[in-house]
N, C-alpha and C. Protein backbone atom coordinates (compact mmCIF):
# COMPACT_ATOMS: atom_id res chain seq x y z
N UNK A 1 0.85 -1.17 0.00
CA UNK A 1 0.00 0.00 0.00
C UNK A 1 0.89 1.23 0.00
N UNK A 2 0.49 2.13 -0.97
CA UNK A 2 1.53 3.03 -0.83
C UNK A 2 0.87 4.54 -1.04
N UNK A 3 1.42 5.21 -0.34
CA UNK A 3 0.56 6.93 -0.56
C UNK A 3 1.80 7.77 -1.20
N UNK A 4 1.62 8.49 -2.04
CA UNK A 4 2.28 9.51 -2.34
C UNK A 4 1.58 11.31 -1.88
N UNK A 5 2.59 11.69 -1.28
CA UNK A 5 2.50 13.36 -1.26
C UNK A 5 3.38 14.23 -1.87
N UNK A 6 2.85 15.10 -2.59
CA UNK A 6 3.32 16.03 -3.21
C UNK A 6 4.66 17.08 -2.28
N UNK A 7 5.40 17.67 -3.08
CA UNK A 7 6.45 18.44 -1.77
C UNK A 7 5.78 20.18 -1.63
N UNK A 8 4.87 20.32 -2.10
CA UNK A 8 4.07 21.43 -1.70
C UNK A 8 2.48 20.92 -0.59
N UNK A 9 2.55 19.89 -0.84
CA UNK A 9 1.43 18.86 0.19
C UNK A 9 2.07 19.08 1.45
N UNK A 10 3.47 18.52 1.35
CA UNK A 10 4.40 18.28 2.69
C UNK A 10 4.63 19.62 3.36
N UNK A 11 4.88 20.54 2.52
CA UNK A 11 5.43 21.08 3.39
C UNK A 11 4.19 22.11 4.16
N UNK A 12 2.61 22.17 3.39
CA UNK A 12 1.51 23.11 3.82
C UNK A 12 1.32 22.17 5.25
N UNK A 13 1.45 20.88 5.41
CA UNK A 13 0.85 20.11 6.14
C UNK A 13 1.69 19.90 7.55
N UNK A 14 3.43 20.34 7.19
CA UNK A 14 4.28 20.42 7.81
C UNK A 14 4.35 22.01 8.74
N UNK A 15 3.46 22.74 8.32
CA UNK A 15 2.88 24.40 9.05
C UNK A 15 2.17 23.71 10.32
N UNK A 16 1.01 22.86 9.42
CA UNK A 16 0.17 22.06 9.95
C UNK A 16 0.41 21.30 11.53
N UNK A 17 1.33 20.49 11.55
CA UNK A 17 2.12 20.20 12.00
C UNK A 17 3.21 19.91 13.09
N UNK A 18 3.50 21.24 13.48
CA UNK A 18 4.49 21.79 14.23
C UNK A 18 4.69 21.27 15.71
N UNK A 19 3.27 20.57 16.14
CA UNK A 19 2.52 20.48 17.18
C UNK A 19 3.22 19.36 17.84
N UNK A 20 4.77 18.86 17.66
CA UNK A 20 5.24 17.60 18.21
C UNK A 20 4.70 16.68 17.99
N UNK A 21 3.52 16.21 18.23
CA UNK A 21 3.14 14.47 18.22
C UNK A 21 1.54 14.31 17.29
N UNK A 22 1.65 15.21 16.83
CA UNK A 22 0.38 15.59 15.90
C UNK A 22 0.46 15.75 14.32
N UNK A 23 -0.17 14.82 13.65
CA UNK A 23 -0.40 14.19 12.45
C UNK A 23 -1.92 14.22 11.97
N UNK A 24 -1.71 14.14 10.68
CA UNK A 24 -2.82 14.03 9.62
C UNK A 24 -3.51 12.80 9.60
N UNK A 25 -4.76 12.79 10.27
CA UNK A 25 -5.56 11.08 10.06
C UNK A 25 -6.34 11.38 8.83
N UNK A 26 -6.54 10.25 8.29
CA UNK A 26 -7.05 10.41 6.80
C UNK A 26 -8.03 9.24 7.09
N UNK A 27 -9.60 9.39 6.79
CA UNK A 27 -10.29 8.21 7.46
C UNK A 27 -11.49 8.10 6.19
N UNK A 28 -11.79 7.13 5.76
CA UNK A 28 -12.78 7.15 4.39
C UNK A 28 -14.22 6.76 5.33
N UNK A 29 -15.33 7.51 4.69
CA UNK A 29 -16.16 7.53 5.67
C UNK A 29 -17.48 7.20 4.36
N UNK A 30 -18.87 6.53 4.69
CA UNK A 30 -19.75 6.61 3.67
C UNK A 30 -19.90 7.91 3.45
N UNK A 31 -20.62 7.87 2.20
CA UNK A 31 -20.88 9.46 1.78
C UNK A 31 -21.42 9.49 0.43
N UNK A 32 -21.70 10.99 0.22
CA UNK A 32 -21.69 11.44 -0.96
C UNK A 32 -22.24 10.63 -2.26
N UNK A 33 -22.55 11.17 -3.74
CA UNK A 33 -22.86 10.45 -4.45
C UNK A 33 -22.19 9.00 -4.91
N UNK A 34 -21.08 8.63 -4.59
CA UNK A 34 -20.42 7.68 -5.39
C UNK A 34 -20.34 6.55 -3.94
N UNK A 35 -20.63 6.87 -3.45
CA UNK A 35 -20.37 6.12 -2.00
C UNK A 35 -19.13 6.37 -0.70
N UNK A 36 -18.22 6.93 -0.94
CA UNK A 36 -17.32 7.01 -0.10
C UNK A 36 -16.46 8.55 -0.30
N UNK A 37 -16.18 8.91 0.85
CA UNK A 37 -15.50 10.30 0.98
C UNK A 37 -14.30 9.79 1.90
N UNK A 38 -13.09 11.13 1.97
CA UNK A 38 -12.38 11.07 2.57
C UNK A 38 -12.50 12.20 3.54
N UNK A 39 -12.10 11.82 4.91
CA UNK A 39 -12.19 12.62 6.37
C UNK A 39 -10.95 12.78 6.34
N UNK A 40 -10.22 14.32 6.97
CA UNK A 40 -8.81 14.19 7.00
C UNK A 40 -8.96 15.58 8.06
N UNK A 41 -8.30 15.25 9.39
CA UNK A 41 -8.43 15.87 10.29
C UNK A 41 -6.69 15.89 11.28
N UNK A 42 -6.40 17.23 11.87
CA UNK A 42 -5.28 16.88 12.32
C UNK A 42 -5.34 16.43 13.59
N UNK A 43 -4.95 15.44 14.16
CA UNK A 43 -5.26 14.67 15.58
C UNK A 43 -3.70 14.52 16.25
N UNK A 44 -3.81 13.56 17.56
CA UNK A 44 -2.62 13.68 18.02
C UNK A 44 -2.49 12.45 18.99
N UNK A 45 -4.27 11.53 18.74
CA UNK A 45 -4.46 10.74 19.87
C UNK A 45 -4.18 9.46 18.94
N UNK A 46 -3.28 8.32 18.87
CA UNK A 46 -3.19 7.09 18.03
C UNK A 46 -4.07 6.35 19.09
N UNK A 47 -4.44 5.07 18.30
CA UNK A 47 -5.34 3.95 18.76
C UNK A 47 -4.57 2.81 18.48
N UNK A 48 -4.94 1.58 19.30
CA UNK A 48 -4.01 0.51 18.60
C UNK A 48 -4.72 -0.02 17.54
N UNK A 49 -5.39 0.26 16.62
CA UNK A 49 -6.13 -0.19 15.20
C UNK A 49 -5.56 1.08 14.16
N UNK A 50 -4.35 1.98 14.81
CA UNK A 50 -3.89 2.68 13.77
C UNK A 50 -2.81 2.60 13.22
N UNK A 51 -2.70 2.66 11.90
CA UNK A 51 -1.47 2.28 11.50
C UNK A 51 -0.70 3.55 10.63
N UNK A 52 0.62 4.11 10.75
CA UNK A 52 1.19 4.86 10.20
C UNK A 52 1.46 4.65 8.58
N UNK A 53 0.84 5.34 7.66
CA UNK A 53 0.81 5.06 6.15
C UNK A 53 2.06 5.88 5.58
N UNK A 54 2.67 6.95 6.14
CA UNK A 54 3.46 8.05 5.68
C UNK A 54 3.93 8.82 6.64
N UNK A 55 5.48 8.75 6.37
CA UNK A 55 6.09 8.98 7.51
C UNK A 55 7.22 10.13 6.88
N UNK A 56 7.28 11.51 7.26
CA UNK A 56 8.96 11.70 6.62
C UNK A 56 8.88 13.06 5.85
N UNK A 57 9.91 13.85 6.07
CA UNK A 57 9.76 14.98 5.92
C UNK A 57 9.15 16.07 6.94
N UNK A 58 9.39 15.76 8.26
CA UNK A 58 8.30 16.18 9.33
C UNK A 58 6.74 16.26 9.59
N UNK A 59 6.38 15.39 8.46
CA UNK A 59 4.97 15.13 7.92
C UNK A 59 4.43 13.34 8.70
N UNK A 60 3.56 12.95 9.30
CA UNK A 60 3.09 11.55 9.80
C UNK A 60 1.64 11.66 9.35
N UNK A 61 1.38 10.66 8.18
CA UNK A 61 -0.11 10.44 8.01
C UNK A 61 -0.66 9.22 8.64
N UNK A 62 -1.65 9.34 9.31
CA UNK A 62 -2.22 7.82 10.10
C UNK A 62 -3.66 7.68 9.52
N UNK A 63 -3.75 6.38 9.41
CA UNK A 63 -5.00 5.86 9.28
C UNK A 63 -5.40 4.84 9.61
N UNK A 64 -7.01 4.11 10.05
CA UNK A 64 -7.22 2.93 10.94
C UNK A 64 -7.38 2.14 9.92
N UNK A 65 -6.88 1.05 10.79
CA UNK A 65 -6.34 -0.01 9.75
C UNK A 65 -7.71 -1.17 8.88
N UNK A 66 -9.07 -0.69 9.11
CA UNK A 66 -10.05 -0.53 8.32
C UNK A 66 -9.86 -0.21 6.95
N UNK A 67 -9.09 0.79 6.93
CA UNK A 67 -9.49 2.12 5.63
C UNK A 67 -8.26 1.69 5.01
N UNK A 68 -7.54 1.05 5.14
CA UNK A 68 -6.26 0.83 4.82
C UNK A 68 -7.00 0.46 3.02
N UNK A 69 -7.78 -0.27 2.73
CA UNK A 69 -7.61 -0.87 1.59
C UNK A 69 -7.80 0.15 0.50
N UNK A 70 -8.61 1.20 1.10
CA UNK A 70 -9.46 2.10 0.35
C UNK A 70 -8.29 3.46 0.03
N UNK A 71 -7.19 3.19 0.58
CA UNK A 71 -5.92 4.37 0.67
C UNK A 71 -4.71 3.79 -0.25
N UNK A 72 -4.74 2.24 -1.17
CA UNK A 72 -3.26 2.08 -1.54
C UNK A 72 -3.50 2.91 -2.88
N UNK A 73 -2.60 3.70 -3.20
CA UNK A 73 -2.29 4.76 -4.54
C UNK A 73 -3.09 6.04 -4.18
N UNK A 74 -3.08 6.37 -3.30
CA UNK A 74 -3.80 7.66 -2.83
C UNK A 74 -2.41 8.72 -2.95
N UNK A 75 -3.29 9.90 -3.49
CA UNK A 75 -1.97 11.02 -3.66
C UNK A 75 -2.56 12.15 -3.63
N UNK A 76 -1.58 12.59 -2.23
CA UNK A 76 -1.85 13.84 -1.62
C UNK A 76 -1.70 15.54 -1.82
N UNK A 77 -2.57 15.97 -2.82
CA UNK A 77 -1.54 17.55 -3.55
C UNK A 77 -1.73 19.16 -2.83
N UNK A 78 -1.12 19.74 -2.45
CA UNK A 78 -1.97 20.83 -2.23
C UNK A 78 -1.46 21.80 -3.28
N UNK A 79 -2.65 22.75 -3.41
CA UNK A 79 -2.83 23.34 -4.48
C UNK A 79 -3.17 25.03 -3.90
N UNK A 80 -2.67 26.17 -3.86
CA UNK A 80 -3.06 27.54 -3.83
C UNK A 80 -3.86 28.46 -4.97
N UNK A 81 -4.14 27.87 -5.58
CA UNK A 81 -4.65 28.63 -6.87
C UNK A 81 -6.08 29.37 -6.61
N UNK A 82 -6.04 30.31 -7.11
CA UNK A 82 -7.84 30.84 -7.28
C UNK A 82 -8.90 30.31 -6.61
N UNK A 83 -9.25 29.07 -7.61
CA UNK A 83 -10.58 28.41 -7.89
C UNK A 83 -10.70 27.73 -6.81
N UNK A 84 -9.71 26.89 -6.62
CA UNK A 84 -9.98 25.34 -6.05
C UNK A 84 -8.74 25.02 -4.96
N UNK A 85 -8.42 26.19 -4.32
CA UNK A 85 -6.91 26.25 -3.34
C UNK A 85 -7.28 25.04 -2.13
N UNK A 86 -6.16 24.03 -2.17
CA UNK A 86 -6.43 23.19 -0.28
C UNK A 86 -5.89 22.02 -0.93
N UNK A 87 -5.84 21.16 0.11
CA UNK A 87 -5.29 19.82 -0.71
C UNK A 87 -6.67 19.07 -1.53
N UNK A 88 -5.81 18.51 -2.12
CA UNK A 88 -6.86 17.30 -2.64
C UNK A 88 -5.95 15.86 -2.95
N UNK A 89 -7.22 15.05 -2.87
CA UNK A 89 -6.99 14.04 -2.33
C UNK A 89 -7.34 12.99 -3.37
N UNK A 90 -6.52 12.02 -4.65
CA UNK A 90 -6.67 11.93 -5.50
C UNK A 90 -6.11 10.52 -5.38
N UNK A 91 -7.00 9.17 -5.73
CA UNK A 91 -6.80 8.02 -5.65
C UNK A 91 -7.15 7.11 -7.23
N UNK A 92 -6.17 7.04 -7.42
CA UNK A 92 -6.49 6.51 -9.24
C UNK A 92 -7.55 4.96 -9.22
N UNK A 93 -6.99 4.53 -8.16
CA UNK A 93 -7.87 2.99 -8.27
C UNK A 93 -9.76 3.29 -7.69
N UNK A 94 -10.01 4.46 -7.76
CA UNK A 94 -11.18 4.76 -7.45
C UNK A 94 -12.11 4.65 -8.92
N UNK A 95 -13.04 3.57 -9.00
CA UNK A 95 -13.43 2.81 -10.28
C UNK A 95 -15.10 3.86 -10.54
N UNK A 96 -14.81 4.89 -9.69
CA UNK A 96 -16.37 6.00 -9.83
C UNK A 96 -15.98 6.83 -8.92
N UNK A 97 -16.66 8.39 -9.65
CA UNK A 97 -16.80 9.62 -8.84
C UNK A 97 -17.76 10.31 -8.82
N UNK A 98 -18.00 11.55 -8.31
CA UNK A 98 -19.49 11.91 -8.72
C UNK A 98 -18.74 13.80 -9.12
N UNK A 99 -19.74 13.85 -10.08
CA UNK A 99 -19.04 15.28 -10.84
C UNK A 99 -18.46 16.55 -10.37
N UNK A 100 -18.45 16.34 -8.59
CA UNK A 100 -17.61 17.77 -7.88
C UNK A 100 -16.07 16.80 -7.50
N UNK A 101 -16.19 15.43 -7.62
CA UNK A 101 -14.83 14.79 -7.27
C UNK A 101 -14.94 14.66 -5.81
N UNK A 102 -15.66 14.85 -4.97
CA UNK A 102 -15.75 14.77 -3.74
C UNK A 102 -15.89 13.33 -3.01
N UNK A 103 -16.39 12.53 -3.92
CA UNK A 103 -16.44 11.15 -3.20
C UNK A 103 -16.41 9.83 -4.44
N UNK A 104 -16.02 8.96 -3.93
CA UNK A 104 -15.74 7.99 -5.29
C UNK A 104 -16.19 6.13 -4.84
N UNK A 105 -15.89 5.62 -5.36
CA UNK A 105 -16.57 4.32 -5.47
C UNK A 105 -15.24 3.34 -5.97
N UNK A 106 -14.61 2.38 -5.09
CA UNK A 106 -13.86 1.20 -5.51
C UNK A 106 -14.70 -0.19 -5.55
């Protein structure tokens, strides 16, 4: 299973961050038209059902080891532009989406 983040991802998330023992949980939750969304919240409390997906660059992404299947090729970008500035969260093996990109279907 593998996640990629962008080095403008890393380093907005690495502001993010700063907080010593506090990381990015990334949690896929039902939702939306296609069936599934992603939750991504900065936390600081691990569980023992969590497992570290991305580690490095002063950046730690965690997620419970549930969601694990729904995260391999997930890639993390952040983006400042105009329209559509924040990260996004972009998983190629997602086999449906629904037309704002907000939630998808494996």
């Amino acid at each position: 299973m593998g996640i990629t983040i962008t080095e403008d991802a890393k380093r907005k998330l690495a502001e993010y961050l700063n907080e010593g023992d506090s990381f990015l949980r990334i949690a896929v939750v039902s939702g939306g038209c296609s069936g599934s969304t992603y939750n991504a919240v900065i936390d600081s409390n691990m569980t023992e059902t969590d497992k570290v997906v991305f580690e490095g660059d002063g950046v730690r992404i965690v997620a419970d080891s549930r969601d694990l299947l729904f995260l391999g090729g997930l890639n993390i970008d952040f983006s400042d532009d105009l329209i559509q500035s924040g990260f996004r969260l972009t998983n190629p093996n997602a086999i449906k989406s629904c037309g704002c990109g907000s939630s998808f279907g494996v």
